[in-house]
PDB file of N, CA and C in Angstrom:
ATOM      1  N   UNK A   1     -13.854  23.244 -21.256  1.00  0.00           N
ATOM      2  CA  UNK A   1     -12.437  23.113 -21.507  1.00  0.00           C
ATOM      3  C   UNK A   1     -12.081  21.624 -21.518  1.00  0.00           C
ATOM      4  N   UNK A   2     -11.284  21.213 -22.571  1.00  0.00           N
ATOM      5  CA  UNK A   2     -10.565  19.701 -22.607  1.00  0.00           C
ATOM      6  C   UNK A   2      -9.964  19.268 -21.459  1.00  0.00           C
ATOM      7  N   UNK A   3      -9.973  17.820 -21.214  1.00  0.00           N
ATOM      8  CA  UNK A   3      -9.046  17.461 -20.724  1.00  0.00           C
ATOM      9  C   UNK A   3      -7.583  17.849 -21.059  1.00  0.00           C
ATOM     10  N   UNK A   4      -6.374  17.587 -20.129  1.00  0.00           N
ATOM     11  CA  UNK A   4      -5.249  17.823 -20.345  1.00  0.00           C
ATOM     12  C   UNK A   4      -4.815  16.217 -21.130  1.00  0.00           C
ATOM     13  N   UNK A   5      -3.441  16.508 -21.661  1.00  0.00           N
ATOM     14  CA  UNK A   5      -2.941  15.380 -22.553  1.00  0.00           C
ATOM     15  C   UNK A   5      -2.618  13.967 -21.497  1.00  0.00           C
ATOM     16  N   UNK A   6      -2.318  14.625 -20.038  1.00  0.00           N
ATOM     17  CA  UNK A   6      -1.609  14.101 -18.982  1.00  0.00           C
ATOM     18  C   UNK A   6      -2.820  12.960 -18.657  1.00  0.00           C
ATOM     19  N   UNK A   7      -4.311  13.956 -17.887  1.00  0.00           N
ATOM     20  CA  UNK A   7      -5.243  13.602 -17.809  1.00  0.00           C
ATOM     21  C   UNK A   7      -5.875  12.331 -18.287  1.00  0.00           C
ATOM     22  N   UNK A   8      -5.779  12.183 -19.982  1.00  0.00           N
ATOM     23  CA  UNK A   8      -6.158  11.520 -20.813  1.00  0.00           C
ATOM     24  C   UNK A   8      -5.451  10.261 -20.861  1.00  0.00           C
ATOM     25  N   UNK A   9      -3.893  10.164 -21.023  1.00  0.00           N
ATOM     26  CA  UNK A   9      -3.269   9.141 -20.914  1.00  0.00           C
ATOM     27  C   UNK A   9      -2.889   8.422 -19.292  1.00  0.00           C
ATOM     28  N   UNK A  10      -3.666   9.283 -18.449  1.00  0.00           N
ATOM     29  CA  UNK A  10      -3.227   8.445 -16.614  1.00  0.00           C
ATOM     30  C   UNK A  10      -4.935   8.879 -16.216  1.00  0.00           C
ATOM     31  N   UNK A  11      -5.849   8.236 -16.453  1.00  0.00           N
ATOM     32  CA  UNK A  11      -7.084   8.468 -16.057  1.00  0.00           C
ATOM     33  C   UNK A  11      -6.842   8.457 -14.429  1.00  0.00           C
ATOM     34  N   UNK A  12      -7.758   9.327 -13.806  1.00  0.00           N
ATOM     35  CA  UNK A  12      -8.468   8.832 -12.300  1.00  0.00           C
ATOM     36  C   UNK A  12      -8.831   7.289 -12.031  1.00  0.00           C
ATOM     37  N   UNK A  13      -7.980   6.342 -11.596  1.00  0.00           N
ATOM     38  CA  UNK A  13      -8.906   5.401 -11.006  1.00  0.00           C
ATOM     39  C   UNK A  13      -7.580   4.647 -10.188  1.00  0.00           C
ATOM     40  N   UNK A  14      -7.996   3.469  -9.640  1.00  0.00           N
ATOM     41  CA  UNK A  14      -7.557   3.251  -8.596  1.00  0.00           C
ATOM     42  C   UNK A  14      -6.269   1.673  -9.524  1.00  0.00           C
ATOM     43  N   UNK A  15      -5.434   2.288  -9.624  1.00  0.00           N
ATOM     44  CA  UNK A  15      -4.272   1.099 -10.453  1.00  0.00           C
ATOM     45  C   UNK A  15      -4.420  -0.461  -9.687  1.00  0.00           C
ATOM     46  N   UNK A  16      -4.145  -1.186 -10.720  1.00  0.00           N
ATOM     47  CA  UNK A  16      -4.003  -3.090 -10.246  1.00  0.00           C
ATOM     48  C   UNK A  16      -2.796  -2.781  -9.115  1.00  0.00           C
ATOM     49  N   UNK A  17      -1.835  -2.217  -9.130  1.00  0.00           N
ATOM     50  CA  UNK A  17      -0.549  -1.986  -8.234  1.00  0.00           C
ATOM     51  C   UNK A  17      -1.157  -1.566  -7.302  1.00  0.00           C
ATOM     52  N   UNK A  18      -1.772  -0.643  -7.140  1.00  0.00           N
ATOM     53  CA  UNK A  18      -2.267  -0.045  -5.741  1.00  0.00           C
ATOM     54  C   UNK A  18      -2.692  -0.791  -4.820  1.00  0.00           C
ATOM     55  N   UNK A  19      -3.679  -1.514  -5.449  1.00  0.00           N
ATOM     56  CA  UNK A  19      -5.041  -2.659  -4.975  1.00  0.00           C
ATOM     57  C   UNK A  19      -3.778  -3.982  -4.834  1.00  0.00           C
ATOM     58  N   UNK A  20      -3.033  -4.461  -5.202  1.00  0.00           N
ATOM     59  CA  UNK A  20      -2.269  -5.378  -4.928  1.00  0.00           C
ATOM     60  C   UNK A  20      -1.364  -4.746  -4.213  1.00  0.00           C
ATOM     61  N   UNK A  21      -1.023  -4.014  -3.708  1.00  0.00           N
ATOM     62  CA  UNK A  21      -0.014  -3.286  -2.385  1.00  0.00           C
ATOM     63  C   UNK A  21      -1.085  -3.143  -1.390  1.00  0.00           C
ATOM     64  N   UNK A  22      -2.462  -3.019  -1.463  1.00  0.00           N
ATOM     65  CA  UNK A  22      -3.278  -2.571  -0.364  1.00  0.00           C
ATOM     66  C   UNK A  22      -3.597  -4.232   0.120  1.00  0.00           C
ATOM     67  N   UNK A  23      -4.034  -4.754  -0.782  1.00  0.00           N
ATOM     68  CA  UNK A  23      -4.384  -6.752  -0.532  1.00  0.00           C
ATOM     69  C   UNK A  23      -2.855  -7.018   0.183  1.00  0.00           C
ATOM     70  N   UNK A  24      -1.768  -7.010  -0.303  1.00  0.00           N
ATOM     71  CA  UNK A  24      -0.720  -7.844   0.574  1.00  0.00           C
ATOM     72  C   UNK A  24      -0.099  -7.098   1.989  1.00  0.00           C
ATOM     73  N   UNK A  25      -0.759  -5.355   2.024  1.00  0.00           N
ATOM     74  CA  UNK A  25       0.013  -4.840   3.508  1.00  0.00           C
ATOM     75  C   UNK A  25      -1.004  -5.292   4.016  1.00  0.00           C
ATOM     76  N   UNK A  26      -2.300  -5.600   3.720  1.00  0.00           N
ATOM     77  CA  UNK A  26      -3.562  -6.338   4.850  1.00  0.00           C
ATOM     78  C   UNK A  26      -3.260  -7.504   5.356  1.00  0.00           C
ATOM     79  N   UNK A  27      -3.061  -8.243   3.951  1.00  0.00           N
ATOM     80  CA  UNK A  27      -2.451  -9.870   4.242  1.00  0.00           C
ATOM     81  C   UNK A  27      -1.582 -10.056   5.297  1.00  0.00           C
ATOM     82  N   UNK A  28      -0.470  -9.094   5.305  1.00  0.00           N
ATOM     83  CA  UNK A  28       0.506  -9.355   5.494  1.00  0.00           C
ATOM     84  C   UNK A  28       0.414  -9.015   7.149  1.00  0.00           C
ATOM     85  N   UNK A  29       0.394  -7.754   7.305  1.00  0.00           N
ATOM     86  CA  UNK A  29      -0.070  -7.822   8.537  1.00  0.00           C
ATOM     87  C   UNK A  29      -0.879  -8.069   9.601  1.00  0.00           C
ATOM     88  N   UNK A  30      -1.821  -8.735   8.806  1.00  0.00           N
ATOM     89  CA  UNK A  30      -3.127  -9.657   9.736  1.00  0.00           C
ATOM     90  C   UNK A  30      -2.486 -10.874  10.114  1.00  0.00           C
ATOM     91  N   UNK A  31      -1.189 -11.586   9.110  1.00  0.00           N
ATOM     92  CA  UNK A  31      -0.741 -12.582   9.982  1.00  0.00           C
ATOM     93  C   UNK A  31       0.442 -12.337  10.357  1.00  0.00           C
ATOM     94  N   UNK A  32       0.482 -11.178  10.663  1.00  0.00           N
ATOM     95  CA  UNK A  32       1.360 -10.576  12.183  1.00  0.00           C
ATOM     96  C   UNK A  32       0.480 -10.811  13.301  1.00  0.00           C
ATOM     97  N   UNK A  33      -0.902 -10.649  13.394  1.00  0.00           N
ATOM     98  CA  UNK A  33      -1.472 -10.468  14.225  1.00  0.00           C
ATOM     99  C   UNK A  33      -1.801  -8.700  14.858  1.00  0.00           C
ATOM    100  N   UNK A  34      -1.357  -7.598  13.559  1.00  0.00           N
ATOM    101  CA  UNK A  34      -1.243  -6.714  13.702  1.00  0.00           C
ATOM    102  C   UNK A  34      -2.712  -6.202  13.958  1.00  0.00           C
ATOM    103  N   UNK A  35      -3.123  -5.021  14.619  1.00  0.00           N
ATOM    104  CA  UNK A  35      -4.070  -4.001  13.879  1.00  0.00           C
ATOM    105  C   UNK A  35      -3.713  -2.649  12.977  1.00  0.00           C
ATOM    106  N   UNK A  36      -4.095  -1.894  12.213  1.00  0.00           N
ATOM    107  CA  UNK A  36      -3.581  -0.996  12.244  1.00  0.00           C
ATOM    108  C   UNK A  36      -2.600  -0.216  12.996  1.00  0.00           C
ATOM    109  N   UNK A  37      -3.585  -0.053  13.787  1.00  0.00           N
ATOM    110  CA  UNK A  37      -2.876   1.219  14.708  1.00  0.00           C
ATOM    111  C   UNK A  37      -1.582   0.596  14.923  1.00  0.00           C
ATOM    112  N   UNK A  38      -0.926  -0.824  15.402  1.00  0.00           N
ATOM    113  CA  UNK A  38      -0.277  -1.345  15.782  1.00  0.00           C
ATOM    114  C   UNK A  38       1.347  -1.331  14.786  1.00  0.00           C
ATOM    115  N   UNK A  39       0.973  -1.414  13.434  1.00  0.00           N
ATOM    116  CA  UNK A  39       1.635  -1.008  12.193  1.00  0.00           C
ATOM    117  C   UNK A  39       2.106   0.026  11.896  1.00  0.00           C
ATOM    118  N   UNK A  40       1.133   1.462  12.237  1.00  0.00           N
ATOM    119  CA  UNK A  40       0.808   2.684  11.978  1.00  0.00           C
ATOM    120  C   UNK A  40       2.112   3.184  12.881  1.00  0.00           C
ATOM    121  N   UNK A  41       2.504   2.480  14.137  1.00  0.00           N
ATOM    122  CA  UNK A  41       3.397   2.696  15.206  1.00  0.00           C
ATOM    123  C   UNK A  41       4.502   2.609  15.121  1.00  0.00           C
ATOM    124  N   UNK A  42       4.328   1.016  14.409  1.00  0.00           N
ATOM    125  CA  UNK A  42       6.127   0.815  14.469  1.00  0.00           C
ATOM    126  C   UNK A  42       6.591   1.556  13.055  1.00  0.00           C
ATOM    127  N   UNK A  43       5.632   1.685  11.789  1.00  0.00           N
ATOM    128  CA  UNK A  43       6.354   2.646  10.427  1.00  0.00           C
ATOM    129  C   UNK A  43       6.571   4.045  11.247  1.00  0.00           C
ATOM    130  N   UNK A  44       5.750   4.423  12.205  1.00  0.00           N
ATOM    131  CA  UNK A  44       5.318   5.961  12.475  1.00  0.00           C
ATOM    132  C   UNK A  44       4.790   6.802  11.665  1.00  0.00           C
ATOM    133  N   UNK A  45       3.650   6.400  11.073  1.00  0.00           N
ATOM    134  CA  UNK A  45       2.708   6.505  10.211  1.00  0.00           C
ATOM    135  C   UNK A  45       1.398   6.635  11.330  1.00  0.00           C
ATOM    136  N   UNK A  46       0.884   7.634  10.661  1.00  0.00           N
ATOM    137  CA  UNK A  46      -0.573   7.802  11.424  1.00  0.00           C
ATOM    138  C   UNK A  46      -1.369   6.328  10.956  1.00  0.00           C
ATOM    139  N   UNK A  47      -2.449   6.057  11.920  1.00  0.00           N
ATOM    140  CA  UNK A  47      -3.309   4.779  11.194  1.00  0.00           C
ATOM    141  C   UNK A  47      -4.051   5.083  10.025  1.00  0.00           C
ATOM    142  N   UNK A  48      -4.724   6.240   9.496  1.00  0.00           N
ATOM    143  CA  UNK A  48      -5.410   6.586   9.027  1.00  0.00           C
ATOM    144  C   UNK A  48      -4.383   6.139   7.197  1.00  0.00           C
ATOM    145  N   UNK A  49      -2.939   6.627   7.614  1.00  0.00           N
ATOM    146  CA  UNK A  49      -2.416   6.522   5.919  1.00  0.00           C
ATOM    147  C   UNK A  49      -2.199   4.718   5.623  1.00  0.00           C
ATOM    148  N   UNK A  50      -2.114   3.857   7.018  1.00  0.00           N
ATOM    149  CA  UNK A  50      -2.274   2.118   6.687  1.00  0.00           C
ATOM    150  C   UNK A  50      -3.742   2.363   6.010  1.00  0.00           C
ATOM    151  N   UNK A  51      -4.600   2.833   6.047  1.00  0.00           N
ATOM    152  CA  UNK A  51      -6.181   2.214   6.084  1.00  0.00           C
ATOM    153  C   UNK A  51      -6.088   3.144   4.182  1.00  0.00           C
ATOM    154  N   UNK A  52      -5.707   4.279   3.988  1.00  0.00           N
ATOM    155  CA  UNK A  52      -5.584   4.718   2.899  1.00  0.00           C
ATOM    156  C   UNK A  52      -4.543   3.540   1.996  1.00  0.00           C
ATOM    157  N   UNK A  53      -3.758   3.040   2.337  1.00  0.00           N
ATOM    158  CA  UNK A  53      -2.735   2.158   1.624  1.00  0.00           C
ATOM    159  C   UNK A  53      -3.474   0.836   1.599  1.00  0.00           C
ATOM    160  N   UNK A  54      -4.014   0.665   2.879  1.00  0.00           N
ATOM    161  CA  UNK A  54      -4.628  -1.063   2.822  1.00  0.00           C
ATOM    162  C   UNK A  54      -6.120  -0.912   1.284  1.00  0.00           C
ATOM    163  N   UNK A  55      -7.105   0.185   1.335  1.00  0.00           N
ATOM    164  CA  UNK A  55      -7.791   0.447   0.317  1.00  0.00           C
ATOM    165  C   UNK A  55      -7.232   1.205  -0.811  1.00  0.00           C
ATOM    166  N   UNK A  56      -5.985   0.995  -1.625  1.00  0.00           N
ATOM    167  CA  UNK A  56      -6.152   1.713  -2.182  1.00  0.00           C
ATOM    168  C   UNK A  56      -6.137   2.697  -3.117  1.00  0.00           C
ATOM    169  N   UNK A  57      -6.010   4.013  -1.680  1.00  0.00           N
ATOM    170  CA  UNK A  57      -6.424   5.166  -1.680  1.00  0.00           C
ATOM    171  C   UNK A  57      -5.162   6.457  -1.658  1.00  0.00           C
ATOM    172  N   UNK A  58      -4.402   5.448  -1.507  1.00  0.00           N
ATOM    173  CA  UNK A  58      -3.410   6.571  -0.990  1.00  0.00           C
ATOM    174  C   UNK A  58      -1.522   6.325  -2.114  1.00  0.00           C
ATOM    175  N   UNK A  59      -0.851   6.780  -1.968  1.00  0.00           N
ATOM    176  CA  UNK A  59       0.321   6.948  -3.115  1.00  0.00           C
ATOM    177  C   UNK A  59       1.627   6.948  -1.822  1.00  0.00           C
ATOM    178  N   UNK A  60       1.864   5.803  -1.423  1.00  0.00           N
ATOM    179  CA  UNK A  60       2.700   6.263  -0.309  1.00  0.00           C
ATOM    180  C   UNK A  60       4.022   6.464  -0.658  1.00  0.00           C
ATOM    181  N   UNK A  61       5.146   7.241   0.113  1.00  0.00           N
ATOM    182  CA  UNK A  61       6.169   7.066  -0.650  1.00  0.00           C
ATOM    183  C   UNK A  61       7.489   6.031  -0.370  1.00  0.00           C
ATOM    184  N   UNK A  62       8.380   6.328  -1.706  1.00  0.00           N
ATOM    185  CA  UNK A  62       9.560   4.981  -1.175  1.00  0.00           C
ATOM    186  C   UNK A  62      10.072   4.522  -0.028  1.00  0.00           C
ATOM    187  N   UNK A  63       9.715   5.850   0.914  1.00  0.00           N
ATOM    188  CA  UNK A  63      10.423   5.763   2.248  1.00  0.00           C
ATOM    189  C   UNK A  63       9.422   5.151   3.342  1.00  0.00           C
ATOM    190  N   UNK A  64       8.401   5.101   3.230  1.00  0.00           N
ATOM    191  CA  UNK A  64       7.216   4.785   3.927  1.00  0.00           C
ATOM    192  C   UNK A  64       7.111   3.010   3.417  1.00  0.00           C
ATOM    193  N   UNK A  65       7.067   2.711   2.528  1.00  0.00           N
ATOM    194  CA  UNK A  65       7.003   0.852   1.602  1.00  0.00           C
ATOM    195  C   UNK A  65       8.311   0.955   2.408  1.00  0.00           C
ATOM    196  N   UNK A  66       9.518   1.114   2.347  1.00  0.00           N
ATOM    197  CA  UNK A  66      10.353   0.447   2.632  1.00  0.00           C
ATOM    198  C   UNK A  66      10.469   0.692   4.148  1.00  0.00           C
ATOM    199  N   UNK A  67       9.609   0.978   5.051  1.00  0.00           N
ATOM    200  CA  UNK A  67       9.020   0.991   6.326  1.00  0.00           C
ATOM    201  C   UNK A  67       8.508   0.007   6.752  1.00  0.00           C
ATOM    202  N   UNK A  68       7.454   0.178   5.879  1.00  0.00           N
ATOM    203  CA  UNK A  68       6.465  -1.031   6.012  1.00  0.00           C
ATOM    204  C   UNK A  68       6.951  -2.568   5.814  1.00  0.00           C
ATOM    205  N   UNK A  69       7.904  -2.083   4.437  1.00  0.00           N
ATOM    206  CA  UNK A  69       8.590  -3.867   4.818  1.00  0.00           C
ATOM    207  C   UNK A  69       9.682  -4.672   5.227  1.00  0.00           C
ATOM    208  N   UNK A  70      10.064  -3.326   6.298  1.00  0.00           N
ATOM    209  CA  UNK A  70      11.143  -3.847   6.747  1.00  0.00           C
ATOM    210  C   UNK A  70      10.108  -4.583   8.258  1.00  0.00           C
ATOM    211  N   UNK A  71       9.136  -3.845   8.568  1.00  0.00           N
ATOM    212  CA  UNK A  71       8.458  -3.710   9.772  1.00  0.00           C
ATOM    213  C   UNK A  71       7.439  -5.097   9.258  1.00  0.00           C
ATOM    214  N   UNK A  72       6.978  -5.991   8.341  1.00  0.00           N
ATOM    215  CA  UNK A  72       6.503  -6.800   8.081  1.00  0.00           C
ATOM    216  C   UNK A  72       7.442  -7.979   7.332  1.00  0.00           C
ATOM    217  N   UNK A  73       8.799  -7.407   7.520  1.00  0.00           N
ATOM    218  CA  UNK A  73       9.626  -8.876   7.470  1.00  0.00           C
ATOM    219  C   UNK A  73       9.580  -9.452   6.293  1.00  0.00           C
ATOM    220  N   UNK A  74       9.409  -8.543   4.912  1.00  0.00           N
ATOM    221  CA  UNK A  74       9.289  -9.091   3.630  1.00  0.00           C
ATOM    222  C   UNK A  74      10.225  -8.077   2.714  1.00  0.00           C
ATOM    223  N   UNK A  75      10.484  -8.510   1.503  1.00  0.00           N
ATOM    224  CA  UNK A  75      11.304  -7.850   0.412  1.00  0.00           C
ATOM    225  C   UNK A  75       9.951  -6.790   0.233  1.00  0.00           C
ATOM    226  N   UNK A  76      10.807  -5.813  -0.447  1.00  0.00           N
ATOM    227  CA  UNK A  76       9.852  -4.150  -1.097  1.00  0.00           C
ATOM    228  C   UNK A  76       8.946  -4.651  -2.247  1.00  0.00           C
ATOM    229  N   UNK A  77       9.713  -5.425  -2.733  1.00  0.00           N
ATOM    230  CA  UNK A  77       8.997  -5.860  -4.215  1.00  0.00           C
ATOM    231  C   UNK A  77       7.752  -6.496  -3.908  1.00  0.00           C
ATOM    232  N   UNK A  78       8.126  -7.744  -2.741  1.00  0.00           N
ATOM    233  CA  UNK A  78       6.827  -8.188  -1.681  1.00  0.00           C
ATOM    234  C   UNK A  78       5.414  -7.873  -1.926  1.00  0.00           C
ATOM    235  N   UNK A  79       5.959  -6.423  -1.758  1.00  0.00           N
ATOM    236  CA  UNK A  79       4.634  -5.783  -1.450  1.00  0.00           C
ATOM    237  C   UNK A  79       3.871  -5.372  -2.656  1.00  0.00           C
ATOM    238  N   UNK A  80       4.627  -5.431  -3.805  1.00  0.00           N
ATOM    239  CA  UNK A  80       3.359  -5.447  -4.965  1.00  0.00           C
ATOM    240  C   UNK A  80       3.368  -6.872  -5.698  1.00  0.00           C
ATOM    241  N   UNK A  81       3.468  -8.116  -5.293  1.00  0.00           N
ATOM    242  CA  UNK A  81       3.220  -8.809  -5.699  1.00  0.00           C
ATOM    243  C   UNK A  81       1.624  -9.409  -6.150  1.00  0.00           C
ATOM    244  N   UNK A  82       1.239  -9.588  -7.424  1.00  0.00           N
ATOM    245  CA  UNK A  82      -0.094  -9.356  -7.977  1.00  0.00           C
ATOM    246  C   UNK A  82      -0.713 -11.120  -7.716  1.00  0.00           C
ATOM    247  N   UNK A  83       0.661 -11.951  -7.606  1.00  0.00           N
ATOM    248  CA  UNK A  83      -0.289 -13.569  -7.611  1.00  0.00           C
ATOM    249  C   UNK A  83      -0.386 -14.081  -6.340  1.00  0.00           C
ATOM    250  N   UNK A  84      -1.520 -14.645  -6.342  1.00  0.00           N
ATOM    251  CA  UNK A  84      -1.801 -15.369  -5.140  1.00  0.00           C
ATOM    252  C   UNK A  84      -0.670 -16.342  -4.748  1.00  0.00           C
ATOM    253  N   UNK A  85      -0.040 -16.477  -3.626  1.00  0.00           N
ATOM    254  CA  UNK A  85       0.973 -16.908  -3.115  1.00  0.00           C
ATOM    255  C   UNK A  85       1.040 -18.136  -2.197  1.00  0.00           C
ATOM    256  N   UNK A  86       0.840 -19.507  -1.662  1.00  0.00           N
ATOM    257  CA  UNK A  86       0.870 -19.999  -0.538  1.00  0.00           C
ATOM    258  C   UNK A  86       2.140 -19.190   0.757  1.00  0.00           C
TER     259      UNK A  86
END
């Protein structure tokens, strides 16, 4: 059986957005001095969905990013920023 039309035009793989939201909640909270778990606490997020978001892996939603960056002290947009930044 074919792929679906959906399938075909949004392949399986892991988006530049994703991977640049997973690079800057790492960034970002390593110079918090955070660990996971420590992050995972104040969003109230299990650690396991930071470690899916820091790789990735995971599709978090609007309400969870705007958790995360209120709790890392940056704009929403912040967090998918794709260029290297000083």
């Amino acid at each position: 059986m074919g792929r679906s039309g959906f399938d075909q035009r949004f392949p399986a793989r892991t988006s530049q957005i994703a991977k640049a939201l997973g690079r800057n909640v790492r960034r970002l909270r390593k110079a918090k001095g955070w660990t996971q778990d420590e992050l995972a606490a104040k969003v109230r997020i299990e650690q396991t969905a930071v470690s899916l978001i820091e790789n990735a892996r995971s599709n978090p939603t609007l309400q969870t990013l705007e958790a995360i960056a209120a709790c890392l002290e940056v704009r929403l947009v912040d967090l998918f920023e794709t260029r290297v930044t000083k």
